[in-house]
C-alpha atoms as a PDB file:
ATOM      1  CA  UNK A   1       3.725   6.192 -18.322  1.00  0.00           C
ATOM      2  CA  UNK A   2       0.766   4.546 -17.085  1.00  0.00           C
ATOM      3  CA  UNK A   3       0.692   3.516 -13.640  1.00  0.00           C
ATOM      4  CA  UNK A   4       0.687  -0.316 -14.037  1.00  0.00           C
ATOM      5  CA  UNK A   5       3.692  -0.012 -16.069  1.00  0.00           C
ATOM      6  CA  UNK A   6       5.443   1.910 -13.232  1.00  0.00           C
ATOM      7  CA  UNK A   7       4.847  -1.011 -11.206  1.00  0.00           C
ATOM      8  CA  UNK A   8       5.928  -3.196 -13.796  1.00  0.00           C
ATOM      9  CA  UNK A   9       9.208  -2.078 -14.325  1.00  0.00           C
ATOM     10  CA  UNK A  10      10.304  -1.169 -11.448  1.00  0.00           C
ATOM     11  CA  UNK A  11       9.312  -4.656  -9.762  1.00  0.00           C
ATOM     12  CA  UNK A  12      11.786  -5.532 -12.334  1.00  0.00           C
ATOM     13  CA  UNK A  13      14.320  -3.086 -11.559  1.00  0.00           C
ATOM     14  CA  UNK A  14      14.332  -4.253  -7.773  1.00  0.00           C
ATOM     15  CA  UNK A  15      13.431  -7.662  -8.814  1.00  0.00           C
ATOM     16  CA  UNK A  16      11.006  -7.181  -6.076  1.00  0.00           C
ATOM     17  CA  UNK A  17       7.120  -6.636  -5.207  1.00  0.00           C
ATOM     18  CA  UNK A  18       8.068  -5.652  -1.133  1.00  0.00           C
ATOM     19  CA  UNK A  19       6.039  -2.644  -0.342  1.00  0.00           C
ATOM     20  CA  UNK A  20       7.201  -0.795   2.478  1.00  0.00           C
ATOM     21  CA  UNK A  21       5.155   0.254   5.373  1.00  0.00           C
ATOM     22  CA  UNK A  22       5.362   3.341   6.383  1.00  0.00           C
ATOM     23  CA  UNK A  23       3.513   3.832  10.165  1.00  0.00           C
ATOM     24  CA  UNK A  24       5.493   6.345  12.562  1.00  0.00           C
ATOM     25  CA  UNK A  25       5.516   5.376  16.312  1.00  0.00           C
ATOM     26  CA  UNK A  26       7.528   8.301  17.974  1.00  0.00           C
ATOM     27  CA  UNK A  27       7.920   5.537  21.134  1.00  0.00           C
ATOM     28  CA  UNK A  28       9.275   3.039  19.028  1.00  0.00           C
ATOM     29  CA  UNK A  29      11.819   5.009  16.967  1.00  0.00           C
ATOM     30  CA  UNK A  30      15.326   4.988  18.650  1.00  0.00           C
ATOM     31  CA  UNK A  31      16.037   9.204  18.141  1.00  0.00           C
ATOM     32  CA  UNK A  32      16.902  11.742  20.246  1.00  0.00           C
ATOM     33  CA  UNK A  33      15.454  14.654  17.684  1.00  0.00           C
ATOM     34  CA  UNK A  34      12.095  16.764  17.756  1.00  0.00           C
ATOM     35  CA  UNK A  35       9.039  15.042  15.929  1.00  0.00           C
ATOM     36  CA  UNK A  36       9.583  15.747  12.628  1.00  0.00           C
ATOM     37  CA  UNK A  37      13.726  15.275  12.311  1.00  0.00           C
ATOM     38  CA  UNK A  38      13.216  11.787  14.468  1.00  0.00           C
ATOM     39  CA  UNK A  39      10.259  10.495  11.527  1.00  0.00           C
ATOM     40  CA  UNK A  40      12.287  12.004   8.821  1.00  0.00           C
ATOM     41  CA  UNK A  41      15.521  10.720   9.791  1.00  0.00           C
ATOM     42  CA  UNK A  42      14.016   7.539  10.690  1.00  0.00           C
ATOM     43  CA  UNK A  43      12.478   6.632   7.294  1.00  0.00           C
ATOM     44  CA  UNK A  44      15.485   8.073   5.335  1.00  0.00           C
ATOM     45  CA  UNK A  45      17.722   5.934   6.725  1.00  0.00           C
ATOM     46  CA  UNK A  46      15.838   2.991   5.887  1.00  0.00           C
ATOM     47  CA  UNK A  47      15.341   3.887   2.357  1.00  0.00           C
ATOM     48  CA  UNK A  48      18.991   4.658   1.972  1.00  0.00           C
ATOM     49  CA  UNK A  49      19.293   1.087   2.929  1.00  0.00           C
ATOM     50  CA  UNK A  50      15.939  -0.627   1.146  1.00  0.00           C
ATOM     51  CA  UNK A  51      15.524   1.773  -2.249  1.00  0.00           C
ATOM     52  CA  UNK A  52      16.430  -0.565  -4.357  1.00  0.00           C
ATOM     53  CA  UNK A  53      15.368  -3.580  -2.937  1.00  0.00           C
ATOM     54  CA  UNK A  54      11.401  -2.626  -3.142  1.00  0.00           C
ATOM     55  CA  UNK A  55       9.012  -2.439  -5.143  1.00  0.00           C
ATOM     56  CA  UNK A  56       6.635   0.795  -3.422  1.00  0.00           C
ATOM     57  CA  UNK A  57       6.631   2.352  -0.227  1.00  0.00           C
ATOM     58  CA  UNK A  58       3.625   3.159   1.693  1.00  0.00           C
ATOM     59  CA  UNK A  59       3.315   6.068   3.819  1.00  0.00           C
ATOM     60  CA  UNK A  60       0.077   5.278   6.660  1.00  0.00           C
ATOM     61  CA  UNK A  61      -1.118   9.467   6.583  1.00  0.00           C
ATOM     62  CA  UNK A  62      -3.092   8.811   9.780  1.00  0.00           C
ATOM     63  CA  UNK A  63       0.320   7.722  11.119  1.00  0.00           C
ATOM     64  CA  UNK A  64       2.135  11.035  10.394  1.00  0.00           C
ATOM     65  CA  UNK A  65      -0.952  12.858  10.822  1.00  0.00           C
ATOM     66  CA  UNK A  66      -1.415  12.121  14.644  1.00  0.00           C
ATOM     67  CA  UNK A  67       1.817  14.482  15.374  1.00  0.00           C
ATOM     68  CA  UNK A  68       0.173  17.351  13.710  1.00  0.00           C
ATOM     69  CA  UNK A  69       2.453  19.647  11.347  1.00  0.00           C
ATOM     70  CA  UNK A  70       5.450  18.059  12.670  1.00  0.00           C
ATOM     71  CA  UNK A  71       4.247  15.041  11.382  1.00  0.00           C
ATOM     72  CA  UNK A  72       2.462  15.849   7.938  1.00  0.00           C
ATOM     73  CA  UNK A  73       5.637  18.065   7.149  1.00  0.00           C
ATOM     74  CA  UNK A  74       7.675  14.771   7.710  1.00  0.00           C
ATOM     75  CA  UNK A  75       5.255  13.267   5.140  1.00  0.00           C
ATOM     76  CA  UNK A  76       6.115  15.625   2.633  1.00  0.00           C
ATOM     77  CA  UNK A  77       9.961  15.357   3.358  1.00  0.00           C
ATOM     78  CA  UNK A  78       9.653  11.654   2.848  1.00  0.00           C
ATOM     79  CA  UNK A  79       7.602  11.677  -0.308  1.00  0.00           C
ATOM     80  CA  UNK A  80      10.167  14.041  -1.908  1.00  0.00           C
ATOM     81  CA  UNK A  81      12.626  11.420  -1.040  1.00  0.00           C
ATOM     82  CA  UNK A  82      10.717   8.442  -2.499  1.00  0.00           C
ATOM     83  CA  UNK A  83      10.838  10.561  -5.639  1.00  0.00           C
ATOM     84  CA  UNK A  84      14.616  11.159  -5.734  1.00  0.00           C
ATOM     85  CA  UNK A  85      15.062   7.488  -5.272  1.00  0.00           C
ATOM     86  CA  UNK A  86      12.861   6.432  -7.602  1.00  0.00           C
ATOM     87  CA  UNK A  87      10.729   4.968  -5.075  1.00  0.00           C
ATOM     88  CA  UNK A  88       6.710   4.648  -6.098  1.00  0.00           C
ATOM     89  CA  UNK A  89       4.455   6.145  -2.928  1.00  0.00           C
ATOM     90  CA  UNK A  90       1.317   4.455  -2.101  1.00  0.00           C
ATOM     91  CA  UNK A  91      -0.307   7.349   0.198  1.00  0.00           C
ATOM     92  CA  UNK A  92      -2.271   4.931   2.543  1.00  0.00           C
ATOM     93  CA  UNK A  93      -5.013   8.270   2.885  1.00  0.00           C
ATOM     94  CA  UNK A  94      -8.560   6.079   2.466  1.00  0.00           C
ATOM     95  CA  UNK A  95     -10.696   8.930   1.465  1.00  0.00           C
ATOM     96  CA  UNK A  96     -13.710   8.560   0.400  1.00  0.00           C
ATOM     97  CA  UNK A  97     -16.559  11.484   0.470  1.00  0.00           C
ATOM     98  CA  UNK A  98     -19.372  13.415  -1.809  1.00  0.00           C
ATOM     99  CA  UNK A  99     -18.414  13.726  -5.566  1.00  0.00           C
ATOM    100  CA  UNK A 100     -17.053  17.358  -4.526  1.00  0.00           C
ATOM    101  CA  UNK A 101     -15.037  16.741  -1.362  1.00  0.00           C
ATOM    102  CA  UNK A 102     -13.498  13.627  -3.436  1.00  0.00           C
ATOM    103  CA  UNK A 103     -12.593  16.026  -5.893  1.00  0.00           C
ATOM    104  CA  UNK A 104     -10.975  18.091  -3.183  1.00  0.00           C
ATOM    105  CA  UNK A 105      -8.755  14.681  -1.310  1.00  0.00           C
ATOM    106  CA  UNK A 106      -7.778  13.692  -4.707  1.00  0.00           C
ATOM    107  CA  UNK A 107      -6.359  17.357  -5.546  1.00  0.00           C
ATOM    108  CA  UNK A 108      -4.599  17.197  -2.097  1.00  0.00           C
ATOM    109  CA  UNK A 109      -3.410  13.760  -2.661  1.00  0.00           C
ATOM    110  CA  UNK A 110      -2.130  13.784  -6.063  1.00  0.00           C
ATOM    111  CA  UNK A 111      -1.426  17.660  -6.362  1.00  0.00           C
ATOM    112  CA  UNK A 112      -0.106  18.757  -3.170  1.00  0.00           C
ATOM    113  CA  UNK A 113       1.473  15.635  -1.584  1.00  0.00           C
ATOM    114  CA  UNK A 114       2.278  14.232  -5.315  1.00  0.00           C
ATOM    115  CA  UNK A 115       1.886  10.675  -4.310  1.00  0.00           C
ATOM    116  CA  UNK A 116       1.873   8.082  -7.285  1.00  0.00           C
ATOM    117  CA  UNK A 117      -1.147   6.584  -5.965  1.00  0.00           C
ATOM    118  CA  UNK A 118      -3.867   6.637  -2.881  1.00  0.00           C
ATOM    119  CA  UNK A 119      -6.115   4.363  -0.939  1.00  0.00           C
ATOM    120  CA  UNK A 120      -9.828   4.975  -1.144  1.00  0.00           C
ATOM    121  CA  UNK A 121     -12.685   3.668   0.274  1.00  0.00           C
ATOM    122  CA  UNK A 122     -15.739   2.734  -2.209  1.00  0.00           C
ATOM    123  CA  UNK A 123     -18.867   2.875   0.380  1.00  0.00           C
ATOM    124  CA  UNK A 124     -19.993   6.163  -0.919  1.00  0.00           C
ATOM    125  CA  UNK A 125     -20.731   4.693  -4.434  1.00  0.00           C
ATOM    126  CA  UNK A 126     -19.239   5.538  -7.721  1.00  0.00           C
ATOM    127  CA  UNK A 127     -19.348   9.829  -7.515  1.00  0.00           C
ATOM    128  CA  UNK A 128     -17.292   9.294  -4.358  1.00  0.00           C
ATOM    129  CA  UNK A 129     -14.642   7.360  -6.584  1.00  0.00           C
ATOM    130  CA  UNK A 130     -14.746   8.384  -9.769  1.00  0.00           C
ATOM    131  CA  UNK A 131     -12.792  11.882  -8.758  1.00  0.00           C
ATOM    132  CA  UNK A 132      -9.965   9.680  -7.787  1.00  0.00           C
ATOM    133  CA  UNK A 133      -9.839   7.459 -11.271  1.00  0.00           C
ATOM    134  CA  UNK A 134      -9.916  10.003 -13.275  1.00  0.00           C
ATOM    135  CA  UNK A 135      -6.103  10.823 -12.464  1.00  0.00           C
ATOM    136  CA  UNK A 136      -5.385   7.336 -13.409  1.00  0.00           C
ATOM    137  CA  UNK A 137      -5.132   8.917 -16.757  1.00  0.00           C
ATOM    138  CA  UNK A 138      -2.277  11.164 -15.648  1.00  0.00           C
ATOM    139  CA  UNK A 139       0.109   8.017 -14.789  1.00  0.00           C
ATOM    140  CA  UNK A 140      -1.287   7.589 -11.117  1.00  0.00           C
ATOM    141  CA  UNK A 141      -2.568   4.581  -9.142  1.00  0.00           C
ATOM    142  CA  UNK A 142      -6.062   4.146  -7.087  1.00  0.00           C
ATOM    143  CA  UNK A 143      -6.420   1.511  -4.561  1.00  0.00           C
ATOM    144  CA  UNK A 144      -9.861   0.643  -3.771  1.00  0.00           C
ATOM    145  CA  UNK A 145     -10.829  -1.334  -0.624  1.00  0.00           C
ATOM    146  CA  UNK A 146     -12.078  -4.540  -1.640  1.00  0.00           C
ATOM    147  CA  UNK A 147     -11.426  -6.922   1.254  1.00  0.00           C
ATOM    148  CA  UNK A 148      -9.247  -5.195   4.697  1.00  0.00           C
ATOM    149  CA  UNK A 149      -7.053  -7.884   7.159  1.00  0.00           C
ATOM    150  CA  UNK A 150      -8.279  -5.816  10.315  1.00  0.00           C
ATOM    151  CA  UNK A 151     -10.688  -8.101  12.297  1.00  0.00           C
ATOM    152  CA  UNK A 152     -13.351  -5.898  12.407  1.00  0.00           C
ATOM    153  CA  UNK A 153     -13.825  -6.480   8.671  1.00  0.00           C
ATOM    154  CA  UNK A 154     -16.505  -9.558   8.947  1.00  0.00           C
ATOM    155  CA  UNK A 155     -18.735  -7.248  10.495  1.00  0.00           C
ATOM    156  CA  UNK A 156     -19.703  -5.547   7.014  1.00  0.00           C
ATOM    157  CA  UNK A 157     -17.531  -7.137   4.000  1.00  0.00           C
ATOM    158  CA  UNK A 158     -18.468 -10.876   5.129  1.00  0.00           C
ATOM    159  CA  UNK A 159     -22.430 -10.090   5.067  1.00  0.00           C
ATOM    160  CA  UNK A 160     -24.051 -11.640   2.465  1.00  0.00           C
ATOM    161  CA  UNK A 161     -26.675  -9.837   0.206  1.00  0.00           C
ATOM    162  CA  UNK A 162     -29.958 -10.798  -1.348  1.00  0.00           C
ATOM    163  CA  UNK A 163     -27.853 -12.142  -4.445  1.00  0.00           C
ATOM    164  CA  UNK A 164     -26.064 -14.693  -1.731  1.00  0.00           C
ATOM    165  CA  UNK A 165     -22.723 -12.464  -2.625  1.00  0.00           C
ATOM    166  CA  UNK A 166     -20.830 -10.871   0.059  1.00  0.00           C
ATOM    167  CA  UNK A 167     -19.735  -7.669  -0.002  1.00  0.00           C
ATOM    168  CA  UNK A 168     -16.657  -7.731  -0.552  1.00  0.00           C
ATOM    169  CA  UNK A 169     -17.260  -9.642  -3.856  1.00  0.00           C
ATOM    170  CA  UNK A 170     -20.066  -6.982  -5.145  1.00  0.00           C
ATOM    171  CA  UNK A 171     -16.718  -4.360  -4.346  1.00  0.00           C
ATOM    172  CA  UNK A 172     -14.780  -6.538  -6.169  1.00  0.00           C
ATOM    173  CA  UNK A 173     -17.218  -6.220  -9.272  1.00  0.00           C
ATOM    174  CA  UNK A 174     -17.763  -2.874  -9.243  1.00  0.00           C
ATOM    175  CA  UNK A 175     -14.098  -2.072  -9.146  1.00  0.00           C
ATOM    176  CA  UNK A 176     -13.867  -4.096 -12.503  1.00  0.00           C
ATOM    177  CA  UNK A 177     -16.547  -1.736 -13.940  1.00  0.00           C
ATOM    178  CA  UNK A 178     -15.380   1.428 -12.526  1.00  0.00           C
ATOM    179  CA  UNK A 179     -11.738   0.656 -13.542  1.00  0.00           C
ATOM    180  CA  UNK A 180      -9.511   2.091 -15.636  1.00  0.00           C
ATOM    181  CA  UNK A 181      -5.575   1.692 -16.389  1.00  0.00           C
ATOM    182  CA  UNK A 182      -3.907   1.916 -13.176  1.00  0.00           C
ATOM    183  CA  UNK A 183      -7.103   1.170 -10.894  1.00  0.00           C
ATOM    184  CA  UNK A 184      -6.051  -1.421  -7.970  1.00  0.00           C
ATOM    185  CA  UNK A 185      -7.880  -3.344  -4.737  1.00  0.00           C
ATOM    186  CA  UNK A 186      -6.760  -3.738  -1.415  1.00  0.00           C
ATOM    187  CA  UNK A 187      -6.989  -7.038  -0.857  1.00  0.00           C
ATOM    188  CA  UNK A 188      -5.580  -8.335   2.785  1.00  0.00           C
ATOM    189  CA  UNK A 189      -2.784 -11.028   2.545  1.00  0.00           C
ATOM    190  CA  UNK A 190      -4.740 -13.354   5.717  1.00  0.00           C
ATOM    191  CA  UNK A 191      -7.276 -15.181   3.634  1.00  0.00           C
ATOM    192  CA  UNK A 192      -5.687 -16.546   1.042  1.00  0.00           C
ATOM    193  CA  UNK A 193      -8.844 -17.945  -0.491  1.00  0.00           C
ATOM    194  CA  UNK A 194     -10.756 -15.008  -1.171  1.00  0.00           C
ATOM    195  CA  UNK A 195      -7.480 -13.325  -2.413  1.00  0.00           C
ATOM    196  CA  UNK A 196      -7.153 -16.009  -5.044  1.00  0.00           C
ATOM    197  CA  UNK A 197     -11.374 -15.438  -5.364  1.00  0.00           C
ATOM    198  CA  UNK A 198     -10.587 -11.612  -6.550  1.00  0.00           C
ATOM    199  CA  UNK A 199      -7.286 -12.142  -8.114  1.00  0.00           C
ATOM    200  CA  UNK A 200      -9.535 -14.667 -10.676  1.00  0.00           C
ATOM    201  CA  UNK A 201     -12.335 -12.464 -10.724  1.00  0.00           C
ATOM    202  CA  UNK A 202      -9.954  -9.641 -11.708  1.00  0.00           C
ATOM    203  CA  UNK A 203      -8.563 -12.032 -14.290  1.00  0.00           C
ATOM    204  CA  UNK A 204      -4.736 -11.059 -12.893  1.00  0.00           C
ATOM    205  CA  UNK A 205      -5.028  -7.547 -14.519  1.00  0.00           C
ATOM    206  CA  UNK A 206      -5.682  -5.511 -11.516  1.00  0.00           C
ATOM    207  CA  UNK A 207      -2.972  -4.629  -9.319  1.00  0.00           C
ATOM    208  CA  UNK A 208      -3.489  -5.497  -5.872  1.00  0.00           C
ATOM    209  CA  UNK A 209      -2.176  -3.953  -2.770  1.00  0.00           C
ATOM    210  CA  UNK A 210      -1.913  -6.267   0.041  1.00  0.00           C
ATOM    211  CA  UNK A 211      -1.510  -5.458   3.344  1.00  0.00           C
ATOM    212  CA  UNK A 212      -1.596  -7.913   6.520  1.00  0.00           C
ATOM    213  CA  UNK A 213       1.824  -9.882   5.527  1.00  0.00           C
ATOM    214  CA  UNK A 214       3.870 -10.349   8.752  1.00  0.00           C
ATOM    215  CA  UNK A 215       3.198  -8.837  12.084  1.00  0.00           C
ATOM    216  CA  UNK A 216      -0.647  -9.001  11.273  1.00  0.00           C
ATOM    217  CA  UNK A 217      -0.045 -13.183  10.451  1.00  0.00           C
ATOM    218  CA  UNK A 218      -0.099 -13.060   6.738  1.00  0.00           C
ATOM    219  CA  UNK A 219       2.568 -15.240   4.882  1.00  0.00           C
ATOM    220  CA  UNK A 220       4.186 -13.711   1.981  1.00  0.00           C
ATOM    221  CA  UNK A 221       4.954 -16.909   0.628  1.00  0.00           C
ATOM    222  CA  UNK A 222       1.517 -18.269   0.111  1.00  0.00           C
ATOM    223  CA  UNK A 223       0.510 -14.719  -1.616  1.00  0.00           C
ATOM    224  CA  UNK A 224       3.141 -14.752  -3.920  1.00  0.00           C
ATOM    225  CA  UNK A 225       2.081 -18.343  -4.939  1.00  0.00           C
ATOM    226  CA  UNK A 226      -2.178 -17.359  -5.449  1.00  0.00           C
ATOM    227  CA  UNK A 227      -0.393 -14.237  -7.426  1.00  0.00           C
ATOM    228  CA  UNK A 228       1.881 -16.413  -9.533  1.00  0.00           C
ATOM    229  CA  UNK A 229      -1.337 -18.512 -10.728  1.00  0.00           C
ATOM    230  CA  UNK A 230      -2.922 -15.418 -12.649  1.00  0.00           C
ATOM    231  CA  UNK A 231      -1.633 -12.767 -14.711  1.00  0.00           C
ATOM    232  CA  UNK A 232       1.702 -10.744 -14.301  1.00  0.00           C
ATOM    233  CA  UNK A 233       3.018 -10.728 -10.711  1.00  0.00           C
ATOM    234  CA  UNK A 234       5.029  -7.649 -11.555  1.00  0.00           C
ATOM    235  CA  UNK A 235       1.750  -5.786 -11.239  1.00  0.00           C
ATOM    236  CA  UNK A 236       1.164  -6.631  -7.593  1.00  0.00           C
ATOM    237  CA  UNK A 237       2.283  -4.994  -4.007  1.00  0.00           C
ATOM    238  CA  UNK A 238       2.786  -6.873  -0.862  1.00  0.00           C
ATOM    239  CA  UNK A 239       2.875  -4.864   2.061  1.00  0.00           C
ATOM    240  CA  UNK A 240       4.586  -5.293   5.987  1.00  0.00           C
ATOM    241  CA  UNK A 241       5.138  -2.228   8.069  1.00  0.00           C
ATOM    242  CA  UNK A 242       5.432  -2.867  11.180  1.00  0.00           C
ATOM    243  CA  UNK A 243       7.672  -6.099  10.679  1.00  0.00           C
ATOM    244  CA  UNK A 244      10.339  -3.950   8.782  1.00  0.00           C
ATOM    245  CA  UNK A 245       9.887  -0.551  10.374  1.00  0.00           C
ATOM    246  CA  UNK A 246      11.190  -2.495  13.634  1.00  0.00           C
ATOM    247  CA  UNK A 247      12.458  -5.330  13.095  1.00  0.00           C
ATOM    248  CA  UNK A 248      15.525  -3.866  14.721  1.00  0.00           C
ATOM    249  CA  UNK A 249      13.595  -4.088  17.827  1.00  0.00           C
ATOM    250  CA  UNK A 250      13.609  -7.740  18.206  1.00  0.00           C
ATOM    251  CA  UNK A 251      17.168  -8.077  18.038  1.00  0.00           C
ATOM    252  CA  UNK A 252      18.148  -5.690  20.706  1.00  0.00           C
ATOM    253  CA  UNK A 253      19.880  -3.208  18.311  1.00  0.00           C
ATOM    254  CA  UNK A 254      19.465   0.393  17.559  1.00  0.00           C
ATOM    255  CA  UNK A 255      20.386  -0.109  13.817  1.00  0.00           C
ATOM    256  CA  UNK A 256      16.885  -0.113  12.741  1.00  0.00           C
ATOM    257  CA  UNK A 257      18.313   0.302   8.851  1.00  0.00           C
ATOM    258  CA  UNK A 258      19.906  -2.582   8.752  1.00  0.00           C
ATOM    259  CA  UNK A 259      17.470  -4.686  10.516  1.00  0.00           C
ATOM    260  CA  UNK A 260      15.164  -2.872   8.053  1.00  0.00           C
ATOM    261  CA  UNK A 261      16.886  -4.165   5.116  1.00  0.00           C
ATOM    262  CA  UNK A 262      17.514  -7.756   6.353  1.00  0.00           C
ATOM    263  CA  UNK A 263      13.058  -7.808   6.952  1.00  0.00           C
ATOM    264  CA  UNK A 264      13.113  -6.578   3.299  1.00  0.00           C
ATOM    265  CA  UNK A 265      15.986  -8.957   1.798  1.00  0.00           C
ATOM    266  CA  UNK A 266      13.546 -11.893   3.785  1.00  0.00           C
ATOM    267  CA  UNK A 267      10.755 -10.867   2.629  1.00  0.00           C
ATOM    268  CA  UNK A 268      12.036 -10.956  -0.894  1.00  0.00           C
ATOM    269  CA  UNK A 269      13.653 -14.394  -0.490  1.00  0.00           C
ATOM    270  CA  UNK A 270       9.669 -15.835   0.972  1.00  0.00           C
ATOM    271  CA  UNK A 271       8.242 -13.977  -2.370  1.00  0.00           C
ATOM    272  CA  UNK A 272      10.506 -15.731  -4.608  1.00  0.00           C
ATOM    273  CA  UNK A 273      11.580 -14.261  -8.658  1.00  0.00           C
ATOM    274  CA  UNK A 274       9.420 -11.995  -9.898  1.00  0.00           C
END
């Protein structure tokens, strides 16, 4: 099955296009384990409690990657997991290198940690990308940067070029050349009006990941609605991590699954049917 079906039926499935953060604080997660059992445990729990009530999950791999083994070795507990509930996994990786070393990150990322689909970054042209879409072909997803939430991102994707087009809209094209069935964008969920600017551009046919909804002040509600005015929602990911990952937080609990589930189940409800 090709990837954009995956995300088609199981947004169906779930009735849902929530896609779940993934981003390991060891501070922040209320265990009394070593490393690896604490993020393990951690994100288990919540997926016991959230499987079927999203549409993806996204593991952040700098996240687990700042604990060292203990913390990739989570990454590949978790990922196995995902599988056995059905769960698509976004690895959040953004590689991005020469034509061989992208050959190398994709092998890792689809081979080794047998993630559905990855995050890449495009600024090293199409030989740095092209590694990566060529496993759409074998039923996995690519996400390509197109247009980021962080703040930082004026200082390059907002420049215009001699064409008058910023960059982000030049990505934008040459993701819908490069593409091929399962190719996606990252497109952050706090601009609304350059979201709907690539979701037309794309015509509604390329999934889109989109990051920045909740803790980083993007409304799920008014993404749902740009998404719902071209092509097949279904196809489409909206992201929060931190806002479900600790919710619990908040309200003064330590059941973080449940508090997990209820940021999920609200999340859904701002979306609306899908």
């Amino acid at each position: 099955m090709l990837f954009t079906e995956k995300l088609r039926q199981k947004a169906g499935e779930a009735n849902s296009i929530v896609c779940l953060g993934m981003d390991p604080v060891i501070d922040k997660i209320p265990l009394k384990l070593d490393v690896q059992k604490n993020i393990t445990k951690f994100y288990a729990d919540i997926l016991e409690a959230t499987a079927d009530k999203i549409g993806a999950a996204k593991p952040n791999y700098a996240f687990f990657a700042q604990y060292g083994f203990p913390g990739l070795k989570a990454l590949k507990e978790i990922i196995s997991i995902c599988k056995k509930k059905n769960v698509i996994t976004i690895l959040d990786a953004k590689r991005g290198d020469t034509g061989k070393s992208s050959e190398a990150y994709a092998k890792e990322i689809f081979d080794f940690w047998k993630a559905d689909a990855a995050t890449i970054s495009p600024y090293m042209g199409k030989d740095s990308v092209m590694p990566f879409i060529k496993y759409c072909g074998k039923g996995k997803g690519v996400y390509i940067l197109v247009r980021t939430s962080n703040p930082g991102a004026n200082d390059v994707q907002e420049i215009s070029s001699s064409s008058n087009k910023k960059i982000f809209a030049i990505v934008a094209e040459k993701v819908s050349e490069w593409k091929k069935e399962g190719t996606g964008a990252v497109v952050g969920a706090t601009n609304t009006a350059e979201l709907s600017q690539i979701n037309e551009l794309f015509q509604g046919k390329i999934p889109l990941l989109i990051p920045g909804a909740g803790a980083q002040g993007g409304s799920a509600k008014e993404v749902a609605e740009v998404l719902k005015r071209a092509g097949d929602i279904k196809i489409h990911r909206i992201n929060s991590s931190r806002s479900i990952n600790y919710a619990y937080i908040e309200q003064d609990t330590d059941d973080y699954a449940g508090e997990a589930a209820k940021a999920v189940d609200q999340l859904n409800r701002e979306i609306g049917k899908v």
